[in-house]
N, C-alpha and C. Protein backbone atom coordinates (compact mmCIF):
# COMPACT_ATOMS: atom_id res chain seq x y z
N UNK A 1 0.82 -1.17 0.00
CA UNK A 1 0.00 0.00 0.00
C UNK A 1 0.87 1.24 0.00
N UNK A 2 2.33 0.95 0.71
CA UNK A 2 3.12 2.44 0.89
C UNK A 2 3.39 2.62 -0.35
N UNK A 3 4.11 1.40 -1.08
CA UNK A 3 4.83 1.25 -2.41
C UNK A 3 3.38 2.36 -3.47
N UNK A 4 2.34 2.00 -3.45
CA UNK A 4 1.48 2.53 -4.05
C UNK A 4 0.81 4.07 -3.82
N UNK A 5 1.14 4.34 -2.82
CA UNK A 5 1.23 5.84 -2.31
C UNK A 5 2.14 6.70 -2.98
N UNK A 6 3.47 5.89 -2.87
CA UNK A 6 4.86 6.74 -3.31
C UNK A 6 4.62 7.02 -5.21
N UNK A 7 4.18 5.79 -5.39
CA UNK A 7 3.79 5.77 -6.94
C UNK A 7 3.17 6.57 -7.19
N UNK A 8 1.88 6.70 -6.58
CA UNK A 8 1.12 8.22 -7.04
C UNK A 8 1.70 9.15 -6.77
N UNK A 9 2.20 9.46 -5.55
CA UNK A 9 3.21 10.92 -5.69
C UNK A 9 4.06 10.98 -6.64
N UNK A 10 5.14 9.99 -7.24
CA UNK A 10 5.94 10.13 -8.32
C UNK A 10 5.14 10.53 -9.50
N UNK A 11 3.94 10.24 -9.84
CA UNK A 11 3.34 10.76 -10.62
C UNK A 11 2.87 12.06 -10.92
N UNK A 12 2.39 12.22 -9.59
CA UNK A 12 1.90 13.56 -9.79
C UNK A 12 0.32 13.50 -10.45
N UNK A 13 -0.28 14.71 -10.11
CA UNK A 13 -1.99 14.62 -10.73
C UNK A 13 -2.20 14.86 -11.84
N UNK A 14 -0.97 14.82 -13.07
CA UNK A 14 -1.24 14.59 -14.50
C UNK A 14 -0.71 12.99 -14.70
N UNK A 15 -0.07 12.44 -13.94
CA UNK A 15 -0.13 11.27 -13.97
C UNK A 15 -1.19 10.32 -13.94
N UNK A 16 -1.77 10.31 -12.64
CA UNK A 16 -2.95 10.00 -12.13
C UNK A 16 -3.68 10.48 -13.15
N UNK A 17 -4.29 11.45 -13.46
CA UNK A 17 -5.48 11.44 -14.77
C UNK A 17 -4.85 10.94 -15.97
N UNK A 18 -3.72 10.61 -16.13
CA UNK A 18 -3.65 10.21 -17.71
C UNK A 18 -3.49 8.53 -17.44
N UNK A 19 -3.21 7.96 -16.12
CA UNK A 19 -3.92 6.44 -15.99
C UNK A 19 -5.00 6.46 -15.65
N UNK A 20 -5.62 7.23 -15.21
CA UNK A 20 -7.27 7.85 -15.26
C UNK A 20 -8.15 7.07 -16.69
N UNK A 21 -7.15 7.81 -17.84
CA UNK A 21 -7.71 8.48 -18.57
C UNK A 21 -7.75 6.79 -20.06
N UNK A 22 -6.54 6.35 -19.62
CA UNK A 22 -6.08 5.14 -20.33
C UNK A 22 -6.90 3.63 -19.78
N UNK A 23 -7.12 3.56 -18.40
CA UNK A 23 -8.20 3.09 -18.07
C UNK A 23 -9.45 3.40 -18.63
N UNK A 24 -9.94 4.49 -18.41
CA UNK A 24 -11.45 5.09 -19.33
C UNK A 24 -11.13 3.88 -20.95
N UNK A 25 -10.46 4.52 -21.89
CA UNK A 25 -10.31 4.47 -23.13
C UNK A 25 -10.36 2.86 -22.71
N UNK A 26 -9.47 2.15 -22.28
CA UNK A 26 -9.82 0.58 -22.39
C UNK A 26 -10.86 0.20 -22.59
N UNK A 27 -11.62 0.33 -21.30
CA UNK A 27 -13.09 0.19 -20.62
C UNK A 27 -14.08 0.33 -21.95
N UNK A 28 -13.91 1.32 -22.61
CA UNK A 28 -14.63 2.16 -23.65
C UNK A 28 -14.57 1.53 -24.79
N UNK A 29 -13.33 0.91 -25.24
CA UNK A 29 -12.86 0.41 -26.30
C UNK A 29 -13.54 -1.18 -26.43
N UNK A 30 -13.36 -1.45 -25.00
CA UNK A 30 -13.93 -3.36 -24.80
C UNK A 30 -15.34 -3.17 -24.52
N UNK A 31 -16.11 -2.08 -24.36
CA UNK A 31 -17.49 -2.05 -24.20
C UNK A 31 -18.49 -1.79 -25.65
N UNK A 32 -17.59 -0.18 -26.37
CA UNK A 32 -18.28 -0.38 -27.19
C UNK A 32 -17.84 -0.27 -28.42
N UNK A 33 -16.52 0.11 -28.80
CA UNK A 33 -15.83 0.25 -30.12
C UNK A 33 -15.71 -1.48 -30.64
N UNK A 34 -15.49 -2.37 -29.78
CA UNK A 34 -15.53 -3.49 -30.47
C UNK A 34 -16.21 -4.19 -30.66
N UNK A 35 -17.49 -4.15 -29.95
CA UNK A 35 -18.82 -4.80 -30.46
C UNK A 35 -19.24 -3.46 -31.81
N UNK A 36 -19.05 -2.50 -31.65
CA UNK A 36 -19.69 -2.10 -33.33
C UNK A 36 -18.61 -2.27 -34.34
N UNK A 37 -17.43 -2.44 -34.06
CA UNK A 37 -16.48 -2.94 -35.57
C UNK A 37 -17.23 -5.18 -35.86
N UNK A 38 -17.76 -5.31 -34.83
CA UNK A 38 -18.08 -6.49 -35.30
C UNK A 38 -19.62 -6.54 -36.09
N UNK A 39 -20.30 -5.50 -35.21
CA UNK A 39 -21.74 -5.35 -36.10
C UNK A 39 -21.09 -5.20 -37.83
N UNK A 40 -20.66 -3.81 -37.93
CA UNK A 40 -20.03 -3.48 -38.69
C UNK A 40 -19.43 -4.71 -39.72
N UNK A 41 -19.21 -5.76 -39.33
CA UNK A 41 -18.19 -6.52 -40.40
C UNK A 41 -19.27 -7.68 -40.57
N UNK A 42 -20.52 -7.75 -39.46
CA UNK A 42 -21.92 -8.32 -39.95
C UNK A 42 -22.50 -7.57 -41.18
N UNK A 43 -22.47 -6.76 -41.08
CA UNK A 43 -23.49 -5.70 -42.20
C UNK A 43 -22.63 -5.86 -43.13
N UNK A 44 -21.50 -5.70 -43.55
CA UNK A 44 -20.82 -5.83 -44.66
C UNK A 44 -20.67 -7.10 -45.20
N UNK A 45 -20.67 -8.16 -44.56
CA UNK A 45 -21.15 -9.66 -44.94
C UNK A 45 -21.89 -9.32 -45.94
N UNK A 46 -23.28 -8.84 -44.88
CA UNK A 46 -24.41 -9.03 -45.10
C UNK A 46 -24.92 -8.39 -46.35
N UNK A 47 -24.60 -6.92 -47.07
CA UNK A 47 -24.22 -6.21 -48.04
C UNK A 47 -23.69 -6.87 -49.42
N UNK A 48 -22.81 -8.09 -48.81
CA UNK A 48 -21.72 -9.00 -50.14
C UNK A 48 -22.71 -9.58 -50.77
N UNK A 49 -23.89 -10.16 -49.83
CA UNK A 49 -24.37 -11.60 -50.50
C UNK A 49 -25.66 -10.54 -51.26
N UNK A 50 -26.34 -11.16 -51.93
CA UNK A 50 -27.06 -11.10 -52.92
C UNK A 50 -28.57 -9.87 -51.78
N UNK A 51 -28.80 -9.52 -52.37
CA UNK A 51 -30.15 -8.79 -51.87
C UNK A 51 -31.49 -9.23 -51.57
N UNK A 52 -32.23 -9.68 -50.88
CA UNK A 52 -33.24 -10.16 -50.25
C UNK A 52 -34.10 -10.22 -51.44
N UNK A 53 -34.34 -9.30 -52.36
CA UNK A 53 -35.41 -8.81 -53.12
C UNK A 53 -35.12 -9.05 -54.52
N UNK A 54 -33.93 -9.45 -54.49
CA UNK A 54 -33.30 -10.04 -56.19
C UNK A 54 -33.33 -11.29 -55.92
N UNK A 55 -33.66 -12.06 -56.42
CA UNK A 55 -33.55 -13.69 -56.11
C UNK A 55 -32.74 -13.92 -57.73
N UNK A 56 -31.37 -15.00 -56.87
CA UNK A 56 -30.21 -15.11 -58.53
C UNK A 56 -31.32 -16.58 -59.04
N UNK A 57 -31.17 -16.22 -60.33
CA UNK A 57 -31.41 -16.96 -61.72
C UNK A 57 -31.77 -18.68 -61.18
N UNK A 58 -30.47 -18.93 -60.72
CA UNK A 58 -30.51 -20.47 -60.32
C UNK A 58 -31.52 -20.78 -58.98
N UNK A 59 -31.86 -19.65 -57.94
CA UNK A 59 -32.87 -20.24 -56.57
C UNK A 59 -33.83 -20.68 -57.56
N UNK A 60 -34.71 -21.45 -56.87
CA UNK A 60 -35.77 -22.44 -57.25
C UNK A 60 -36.86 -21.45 -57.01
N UNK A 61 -36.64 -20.14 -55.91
CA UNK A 61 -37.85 -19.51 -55.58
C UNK A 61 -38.24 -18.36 -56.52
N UNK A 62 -36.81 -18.42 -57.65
CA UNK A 62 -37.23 -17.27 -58.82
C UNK A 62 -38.64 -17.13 -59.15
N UNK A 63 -39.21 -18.13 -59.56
CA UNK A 63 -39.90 -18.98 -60.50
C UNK A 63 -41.43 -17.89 -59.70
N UNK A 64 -41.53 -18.48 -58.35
CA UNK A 64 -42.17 -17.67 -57.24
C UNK A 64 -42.28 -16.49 -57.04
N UNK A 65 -40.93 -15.60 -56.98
CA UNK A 65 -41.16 -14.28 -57.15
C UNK A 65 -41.41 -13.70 -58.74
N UNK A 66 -41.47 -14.23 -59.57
CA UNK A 66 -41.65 -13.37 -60.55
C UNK A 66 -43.11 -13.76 -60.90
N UNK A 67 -43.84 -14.91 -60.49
CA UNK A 67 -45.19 -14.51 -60.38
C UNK A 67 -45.72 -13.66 -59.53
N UNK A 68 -44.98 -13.43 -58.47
CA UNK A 68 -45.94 -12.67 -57.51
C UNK A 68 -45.94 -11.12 -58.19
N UNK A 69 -44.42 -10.79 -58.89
CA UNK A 69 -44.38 -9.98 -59.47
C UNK A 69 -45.32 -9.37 -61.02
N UNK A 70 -45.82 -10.03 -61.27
CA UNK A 70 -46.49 -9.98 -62.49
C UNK A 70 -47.97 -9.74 -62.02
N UNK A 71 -48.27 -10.05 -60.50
CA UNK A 71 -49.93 -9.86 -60.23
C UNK A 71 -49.88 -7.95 -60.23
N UNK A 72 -48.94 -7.53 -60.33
CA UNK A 72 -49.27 -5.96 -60.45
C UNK A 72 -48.89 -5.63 -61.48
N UNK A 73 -49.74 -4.34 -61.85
CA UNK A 73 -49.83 -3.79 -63.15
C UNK A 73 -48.45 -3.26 -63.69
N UNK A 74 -47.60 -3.45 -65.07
CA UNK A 74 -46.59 -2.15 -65.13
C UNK A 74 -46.69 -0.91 -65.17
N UNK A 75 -45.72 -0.43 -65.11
CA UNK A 75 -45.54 1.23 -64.72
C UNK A 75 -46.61 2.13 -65.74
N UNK A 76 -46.59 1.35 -66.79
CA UNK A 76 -47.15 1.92 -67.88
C UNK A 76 -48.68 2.30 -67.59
N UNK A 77 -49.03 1.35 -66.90
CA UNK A 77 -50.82 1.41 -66.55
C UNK A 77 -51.45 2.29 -65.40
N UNK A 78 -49.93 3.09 -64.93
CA UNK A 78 -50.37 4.16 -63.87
C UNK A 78 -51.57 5.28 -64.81
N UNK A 79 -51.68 5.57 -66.20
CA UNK A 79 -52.85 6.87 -66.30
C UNK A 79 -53.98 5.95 -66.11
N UNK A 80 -54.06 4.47 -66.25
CA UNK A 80 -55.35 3.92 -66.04
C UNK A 80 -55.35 3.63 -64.89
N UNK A 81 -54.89 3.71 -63.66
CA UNK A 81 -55.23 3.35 -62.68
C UNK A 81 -55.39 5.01 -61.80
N UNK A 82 -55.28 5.94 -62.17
CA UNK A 82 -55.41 6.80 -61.63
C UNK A 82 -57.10 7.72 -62.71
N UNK A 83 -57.23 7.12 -63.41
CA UNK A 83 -58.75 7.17 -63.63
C UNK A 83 -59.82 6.36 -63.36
N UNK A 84 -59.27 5.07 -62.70
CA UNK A 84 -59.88 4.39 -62.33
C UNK A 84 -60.79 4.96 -60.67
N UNK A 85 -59.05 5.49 -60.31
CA UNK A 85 -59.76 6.16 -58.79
C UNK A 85 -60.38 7.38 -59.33
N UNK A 86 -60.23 8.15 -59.93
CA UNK A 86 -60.99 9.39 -60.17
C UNK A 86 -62.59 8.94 -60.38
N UNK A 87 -62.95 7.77 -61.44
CA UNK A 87 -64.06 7.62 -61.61
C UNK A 87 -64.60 6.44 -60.27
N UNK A 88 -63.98 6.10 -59.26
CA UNK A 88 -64.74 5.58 -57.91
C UNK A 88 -65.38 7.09 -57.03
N UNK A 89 -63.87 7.73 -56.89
CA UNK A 89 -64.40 9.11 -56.32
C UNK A 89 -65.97 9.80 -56.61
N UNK A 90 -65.62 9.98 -58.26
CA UNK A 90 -66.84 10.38 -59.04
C UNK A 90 -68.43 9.51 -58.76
N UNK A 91 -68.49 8.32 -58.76
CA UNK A 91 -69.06 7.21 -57.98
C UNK A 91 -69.07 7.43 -57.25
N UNK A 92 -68.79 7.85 -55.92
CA UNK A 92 -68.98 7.47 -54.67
C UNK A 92 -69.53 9.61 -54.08
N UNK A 93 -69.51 10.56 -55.32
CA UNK A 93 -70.35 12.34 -54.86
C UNK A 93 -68.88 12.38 -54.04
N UNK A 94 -67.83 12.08 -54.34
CA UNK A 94 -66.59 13.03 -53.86
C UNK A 94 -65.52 13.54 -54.93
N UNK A 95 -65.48 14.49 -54.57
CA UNK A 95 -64.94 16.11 -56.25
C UNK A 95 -63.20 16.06 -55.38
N UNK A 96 -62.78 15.81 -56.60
CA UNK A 96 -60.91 15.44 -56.30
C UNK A 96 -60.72 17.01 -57.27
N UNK A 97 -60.36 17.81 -56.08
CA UNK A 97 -60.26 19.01 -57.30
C UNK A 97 -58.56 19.26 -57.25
N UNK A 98 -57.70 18.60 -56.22
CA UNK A 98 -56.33 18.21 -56.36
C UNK A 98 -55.77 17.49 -56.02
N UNK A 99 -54.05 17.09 -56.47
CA UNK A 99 -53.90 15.96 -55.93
C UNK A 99 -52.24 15.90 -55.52
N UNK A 100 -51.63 15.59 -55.13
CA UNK A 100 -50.32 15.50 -55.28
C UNK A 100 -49.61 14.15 -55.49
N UNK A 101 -48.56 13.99 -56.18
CA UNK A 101 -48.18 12.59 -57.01
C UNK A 101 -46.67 12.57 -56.60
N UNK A 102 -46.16 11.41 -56.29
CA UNK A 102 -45.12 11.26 -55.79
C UNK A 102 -44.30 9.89 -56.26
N UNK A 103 -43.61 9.58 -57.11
CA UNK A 103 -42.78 8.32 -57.82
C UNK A 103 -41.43 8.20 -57.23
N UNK A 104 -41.92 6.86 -56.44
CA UNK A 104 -40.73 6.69 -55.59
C UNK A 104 -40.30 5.08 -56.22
N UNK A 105 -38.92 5.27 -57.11
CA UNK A 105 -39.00 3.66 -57.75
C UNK A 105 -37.13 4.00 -56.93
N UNK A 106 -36.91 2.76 -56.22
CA UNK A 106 -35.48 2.73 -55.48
C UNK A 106 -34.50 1.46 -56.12
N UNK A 107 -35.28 1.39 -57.31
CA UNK A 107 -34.61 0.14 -58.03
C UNK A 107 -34.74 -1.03 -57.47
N UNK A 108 -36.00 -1.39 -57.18
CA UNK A 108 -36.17 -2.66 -56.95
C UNK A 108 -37.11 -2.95 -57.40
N UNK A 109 -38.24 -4.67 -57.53
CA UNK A 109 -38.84 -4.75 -58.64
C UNK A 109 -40.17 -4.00 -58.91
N UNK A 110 -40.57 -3.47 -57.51
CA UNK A 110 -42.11 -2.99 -57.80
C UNK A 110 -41.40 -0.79 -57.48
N UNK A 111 -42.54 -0.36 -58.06
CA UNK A 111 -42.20 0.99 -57.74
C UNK A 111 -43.71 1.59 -57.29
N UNK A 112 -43.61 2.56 -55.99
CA UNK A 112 -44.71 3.63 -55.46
C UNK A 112 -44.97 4.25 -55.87
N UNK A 113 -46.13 4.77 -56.30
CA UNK A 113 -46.76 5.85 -56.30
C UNK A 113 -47.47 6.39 -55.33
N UNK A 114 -47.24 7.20 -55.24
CA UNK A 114 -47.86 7.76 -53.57
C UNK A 114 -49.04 9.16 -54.08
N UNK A 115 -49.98 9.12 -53.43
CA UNK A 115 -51.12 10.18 -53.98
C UNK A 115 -51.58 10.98 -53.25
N UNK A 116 -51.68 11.86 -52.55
CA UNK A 116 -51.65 13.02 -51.91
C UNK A 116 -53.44 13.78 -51.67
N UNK A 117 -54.50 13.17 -51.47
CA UNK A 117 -55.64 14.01 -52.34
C UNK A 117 -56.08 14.28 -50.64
N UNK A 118 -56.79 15.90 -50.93
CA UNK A 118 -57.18 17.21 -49.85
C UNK A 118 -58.73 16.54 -50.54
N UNK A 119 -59.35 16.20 -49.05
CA UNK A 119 -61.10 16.03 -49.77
C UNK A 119 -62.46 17.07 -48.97
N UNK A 120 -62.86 17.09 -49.42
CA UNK A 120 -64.00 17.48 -48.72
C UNK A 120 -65.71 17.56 -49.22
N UNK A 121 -66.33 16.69 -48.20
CA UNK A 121 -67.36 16.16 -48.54
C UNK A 121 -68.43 15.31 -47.21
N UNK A 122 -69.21 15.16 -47.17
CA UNK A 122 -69.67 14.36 -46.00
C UNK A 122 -69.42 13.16 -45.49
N UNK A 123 -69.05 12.80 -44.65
CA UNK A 123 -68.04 12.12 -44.20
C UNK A 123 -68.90 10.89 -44.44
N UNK A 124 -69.64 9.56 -44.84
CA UNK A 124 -70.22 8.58 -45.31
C UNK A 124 -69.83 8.54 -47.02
N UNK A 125 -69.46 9.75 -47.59
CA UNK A 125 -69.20 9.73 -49.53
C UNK A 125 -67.74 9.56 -49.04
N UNK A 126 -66.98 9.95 -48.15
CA UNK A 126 -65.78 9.61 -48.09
C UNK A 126 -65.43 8.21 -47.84
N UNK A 127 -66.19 7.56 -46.94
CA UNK A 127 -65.98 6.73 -46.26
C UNK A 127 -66.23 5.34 -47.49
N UNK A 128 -67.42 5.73 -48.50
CA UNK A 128 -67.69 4.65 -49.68
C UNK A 128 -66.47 5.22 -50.25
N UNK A 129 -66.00 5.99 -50.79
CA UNK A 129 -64.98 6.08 -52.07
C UNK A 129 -63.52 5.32 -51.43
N UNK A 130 -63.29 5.48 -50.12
CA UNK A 130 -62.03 4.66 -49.38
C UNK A 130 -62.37 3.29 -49.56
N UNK A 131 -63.46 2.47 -48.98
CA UNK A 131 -63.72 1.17 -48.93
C UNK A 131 -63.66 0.91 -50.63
N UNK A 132 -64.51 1.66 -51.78
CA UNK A 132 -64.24 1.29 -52.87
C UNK A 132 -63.36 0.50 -53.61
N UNK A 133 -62.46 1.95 -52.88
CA UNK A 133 -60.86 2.05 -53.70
C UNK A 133 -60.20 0.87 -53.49
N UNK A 134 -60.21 0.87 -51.84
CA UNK A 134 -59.36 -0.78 -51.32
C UNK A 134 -60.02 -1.78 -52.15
N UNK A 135 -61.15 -2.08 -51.92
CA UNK A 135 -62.03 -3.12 -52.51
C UNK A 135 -61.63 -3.34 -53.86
N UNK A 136 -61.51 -2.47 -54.50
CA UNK A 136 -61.72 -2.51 -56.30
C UNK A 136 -60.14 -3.07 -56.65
N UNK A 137 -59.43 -1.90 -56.32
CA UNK A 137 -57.87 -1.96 -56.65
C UNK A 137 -57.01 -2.70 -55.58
N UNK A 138 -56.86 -3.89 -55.74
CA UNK A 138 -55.76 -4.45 -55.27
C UNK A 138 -54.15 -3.83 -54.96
N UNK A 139 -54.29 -3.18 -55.61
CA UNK A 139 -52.14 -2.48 -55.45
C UNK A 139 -52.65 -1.19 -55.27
N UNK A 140 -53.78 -1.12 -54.42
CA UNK A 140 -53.66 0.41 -53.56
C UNK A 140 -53.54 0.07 -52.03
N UNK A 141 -52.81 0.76 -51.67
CA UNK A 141 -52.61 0.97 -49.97
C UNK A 141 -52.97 2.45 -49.32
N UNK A 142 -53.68 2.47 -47.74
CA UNK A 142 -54.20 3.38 -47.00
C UNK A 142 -52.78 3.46 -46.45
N UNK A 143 -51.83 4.63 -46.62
CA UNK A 143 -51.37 5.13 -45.66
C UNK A 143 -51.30 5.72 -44.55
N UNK A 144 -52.50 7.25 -44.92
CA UNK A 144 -52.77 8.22 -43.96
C UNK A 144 -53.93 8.89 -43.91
N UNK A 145 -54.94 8.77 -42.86
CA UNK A 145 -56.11 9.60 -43.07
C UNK A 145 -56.57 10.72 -41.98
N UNK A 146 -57.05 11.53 -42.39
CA UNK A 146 -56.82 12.42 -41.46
C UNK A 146 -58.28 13.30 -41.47
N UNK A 147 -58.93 13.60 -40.87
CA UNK A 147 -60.65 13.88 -40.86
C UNK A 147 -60.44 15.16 -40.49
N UNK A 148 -60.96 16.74 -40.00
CA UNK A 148 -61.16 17.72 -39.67
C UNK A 148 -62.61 18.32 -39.84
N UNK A 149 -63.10 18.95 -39.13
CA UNK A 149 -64.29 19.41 -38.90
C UNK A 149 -64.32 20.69 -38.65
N UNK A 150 -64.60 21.74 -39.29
CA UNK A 150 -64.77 23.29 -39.28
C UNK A 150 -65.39 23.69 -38.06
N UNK A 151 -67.08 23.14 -37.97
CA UNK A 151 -67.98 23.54 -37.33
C UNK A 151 -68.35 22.31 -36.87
N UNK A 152 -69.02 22.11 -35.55
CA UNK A 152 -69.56 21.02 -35.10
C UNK A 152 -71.11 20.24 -36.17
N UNK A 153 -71.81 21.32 -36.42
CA UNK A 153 -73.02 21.29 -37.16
C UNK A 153 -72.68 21.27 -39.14
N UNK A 154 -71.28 21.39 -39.31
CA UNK A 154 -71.39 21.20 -40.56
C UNK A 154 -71.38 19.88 -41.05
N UNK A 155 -72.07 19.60 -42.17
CA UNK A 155 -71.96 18.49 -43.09
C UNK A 155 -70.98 18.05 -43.57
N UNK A 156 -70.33 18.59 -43.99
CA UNK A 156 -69.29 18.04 -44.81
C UNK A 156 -67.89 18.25 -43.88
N UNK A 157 -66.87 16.98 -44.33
CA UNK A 157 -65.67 17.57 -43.49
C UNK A 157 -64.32 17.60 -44.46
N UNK A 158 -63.38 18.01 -43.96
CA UNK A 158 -62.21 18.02 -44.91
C UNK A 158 -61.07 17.37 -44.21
N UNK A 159 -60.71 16.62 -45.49
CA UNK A 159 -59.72 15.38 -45.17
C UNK A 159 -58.59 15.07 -45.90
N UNK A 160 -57.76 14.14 -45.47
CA UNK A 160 -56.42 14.25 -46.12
C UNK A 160 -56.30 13.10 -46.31
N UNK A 161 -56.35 12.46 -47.68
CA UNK A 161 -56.10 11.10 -47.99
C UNK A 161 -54.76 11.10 -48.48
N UNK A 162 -53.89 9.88 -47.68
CA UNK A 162 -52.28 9.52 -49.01
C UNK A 162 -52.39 7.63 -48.99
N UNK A 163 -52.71 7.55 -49.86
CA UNK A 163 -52.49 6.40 -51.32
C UNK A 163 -51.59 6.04 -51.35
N UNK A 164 -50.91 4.71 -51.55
CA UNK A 164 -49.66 4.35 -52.36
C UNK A 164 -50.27 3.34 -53.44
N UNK A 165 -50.03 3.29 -54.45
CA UNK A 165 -50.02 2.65 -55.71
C UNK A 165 -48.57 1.90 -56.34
N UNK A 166 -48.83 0.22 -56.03
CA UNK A 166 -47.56 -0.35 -56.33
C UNK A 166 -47.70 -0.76 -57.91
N UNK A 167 -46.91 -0.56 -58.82
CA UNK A 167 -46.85 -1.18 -59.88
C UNK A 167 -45.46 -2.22 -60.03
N UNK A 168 -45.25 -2.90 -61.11
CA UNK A 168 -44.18 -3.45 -61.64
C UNK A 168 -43.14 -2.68 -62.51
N UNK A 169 -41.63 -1.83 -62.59
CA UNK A 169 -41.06 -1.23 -62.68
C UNK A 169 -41.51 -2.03 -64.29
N UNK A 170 -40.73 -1.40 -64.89
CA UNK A 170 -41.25 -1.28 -66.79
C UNK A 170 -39.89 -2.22 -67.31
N UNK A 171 -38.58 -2.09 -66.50
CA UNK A 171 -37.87 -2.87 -66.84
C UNK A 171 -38.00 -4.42 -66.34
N UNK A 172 -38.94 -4.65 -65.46
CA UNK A 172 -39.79 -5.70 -65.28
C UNK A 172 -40.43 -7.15 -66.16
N UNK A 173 -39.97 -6.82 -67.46
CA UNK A 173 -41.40 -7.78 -68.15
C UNK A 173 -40.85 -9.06 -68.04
């Protein structure tokens, strides 16, 4: 214990904090710098091998994904599927007087369309033109809905519908 007394005095209190300090950094280094250089060299594995969503030529499950791929429309058939919803809307006494459109293709086999539409109308014409839409069109998805009410006593309310619309990318066939 004396021997270890004298040691710290030979040191001095920049001593002491810089074995302070080299302790810390160990501690730090075996806690967490080397479990993330190992995540790290997981993910880059994981990066090498082939992509979840490409299946190579030779899997047996090709065969599988490229039917599943073919049950949606190509890219090409987005003006008919976006009159398709215009004329459910129209069907169902709800007026799409705008819309916002959003093409999100990240190079993989299917690509989004995402649809943006501000509604307003009595909330039962909204409620048929949503069930429609799902119902009718298969490769539409409910993202976000959002209801608002002006006045307690008004009829009609205003709402925020967003859509996604999956197709088959065009380099697809």
């Amino acid at each position: 214990m004396k021997r270890l007394h004298l040691l710290l005095q030979a040191l001095g209190p920049a001593g002491v904090a810089g074995i302070g300090v080299l302790l810390f950094c160990t501690a730090f280094y075996g806690s967490a710098i080397r479990p993330a250089e190992r995540e790290l060299g997981a993910l880059r594995l994981a990066a090498a091998r082939p992509a979840a969503g490409r299946v190579a030529a030779g899997d047996p499950r090709a065969a599988e994904f490229q039917r599943f791929y073919r049950l949606f429309p190509a890219l090409e058939r987005l003006p008919d599927a976006l009159e398709r919803l215009y004329a459910l809307a129209r069907g169902s006494g709800v007026e799409l007087r705008r819309a916002d459109y959003q093409l999100e293709d990240r190079g993989g086999p299917l690509a989004a369309y995402r649809v943006t539409l501000p509604l307003r109308a009595p909330y039962p014409r909204i409620r048929e033109f949503i069930g429609a839409a799902l119902q009718s069109m298969p490769i539409l998805a409910l993202d976000a809905l959002r209801f608002e009410r002006k006045k307690t006593d008004d009829p009609e309310v205003d709402a925020q519908l967003r859509l996604t619309m999956y197709f088959r990318r065009s380099t697809e066939e």
